[in-house]
Protein backbone atom coordinates (compact mmCIF):
# COMPACT_ATOMS: atom_id res chain seq x y z
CA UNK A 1 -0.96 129.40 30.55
CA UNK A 2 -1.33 126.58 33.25
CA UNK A 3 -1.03 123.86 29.80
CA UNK A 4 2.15 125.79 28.74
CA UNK A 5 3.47 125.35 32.08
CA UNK A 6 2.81 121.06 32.39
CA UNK A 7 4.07 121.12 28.85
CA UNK A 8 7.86 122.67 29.73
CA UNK A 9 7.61 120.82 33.21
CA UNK A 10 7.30 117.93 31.77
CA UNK A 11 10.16 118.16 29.33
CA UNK A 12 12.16 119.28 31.79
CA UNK A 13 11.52 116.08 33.45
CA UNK A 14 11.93 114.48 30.24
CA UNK A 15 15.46 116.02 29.37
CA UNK A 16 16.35 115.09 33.11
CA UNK A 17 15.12 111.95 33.32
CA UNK A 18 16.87 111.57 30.15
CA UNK A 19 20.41 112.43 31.64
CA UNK A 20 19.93 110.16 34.98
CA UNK A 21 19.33 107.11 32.22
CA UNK A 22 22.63 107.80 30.59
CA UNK A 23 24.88 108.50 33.53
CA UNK A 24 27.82 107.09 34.28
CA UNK A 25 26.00 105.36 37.57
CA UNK A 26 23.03 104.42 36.02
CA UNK A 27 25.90 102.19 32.80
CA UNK A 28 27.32 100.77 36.23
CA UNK A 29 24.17 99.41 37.10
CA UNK A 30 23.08 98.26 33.57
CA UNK A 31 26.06 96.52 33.71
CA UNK A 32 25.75 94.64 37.01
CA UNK A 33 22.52 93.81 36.16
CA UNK A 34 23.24 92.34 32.59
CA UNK A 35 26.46 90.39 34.40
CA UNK A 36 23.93 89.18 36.86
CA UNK A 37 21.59 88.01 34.03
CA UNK A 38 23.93 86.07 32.48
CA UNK A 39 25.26 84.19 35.79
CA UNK A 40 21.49 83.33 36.12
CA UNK A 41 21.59 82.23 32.73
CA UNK A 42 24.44 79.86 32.87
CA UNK A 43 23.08 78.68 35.86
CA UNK A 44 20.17 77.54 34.25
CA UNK A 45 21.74 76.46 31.63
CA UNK A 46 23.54 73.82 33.73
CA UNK A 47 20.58 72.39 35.65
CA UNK A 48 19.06 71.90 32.11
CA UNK A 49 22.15 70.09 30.79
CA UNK A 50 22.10 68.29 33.97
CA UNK A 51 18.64 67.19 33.93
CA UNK A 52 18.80 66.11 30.17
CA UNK A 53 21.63 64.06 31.57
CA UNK A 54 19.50 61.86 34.03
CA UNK A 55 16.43 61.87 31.55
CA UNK A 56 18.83 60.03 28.93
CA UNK A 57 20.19 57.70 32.18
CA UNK A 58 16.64 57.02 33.18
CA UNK A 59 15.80 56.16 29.65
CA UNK A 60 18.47 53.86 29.11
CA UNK A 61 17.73 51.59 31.87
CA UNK A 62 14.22 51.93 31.01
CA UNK A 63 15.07 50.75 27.57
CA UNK A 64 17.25 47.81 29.38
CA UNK A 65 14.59 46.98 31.55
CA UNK A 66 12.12 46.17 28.79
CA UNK A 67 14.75 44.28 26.67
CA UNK A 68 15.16 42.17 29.73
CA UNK A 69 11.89 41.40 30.27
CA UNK A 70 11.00 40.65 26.64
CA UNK A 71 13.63 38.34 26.86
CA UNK A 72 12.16 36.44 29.81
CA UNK A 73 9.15 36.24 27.70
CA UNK A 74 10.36 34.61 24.84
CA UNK A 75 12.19 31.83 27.26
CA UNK A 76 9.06 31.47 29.03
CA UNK A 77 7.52 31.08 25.72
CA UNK A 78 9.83 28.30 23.94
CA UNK A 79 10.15 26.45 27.48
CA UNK A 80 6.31 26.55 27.12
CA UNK A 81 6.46 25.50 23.67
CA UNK A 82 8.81 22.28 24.32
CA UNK A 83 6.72 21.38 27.78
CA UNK A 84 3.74 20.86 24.64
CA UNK A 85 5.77 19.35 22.36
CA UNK A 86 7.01 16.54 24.81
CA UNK A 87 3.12 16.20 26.14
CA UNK A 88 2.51 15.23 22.98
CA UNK A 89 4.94 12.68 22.54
């Protein structure tokens, strides 16, 4: 008798709890919480884009940096060069 009893309680609570999930209050807050979601997401979204944007800015003067300074080498390497050259002369 007692197991009969926990068994219709708790589909009673079931069925209930059932009903509370698919009220008309519980959609609303579904769907402030789904619209909040997605401002989150966007958000996100834009710090990403953002910081993508500065990784490519840092990489390009990176990139310029280096094409600089191998530059500088090869200068410093055929002023080097002709320095010898005239030693030898």
């Amino acid at each position: 008798m007692k197991h009969l009893g926990l068994f219709a309680a708790g589909v009673l609570f079931g069925t209930a709890g059932l009903k509370i999930l698919s009220s008309k209050d519980a959609k609303k807050v579904y769907s402030h919480t789904t619209a909040a979601v997605l401002r989150a997401k966007d958000c996100v979204m834009q710090t990403v884009t953002n910081v993508r944007e500065d990784a490519e800015d840092v990489y390009a003067d990176a990139k310029d940096i280096n094409e600089r300074r191998a530059a500088q080498e090869d200068a410093e390497v055929i002023e080097d060069a002709s320095e010898e050259k005239a030693d030898e002369e």
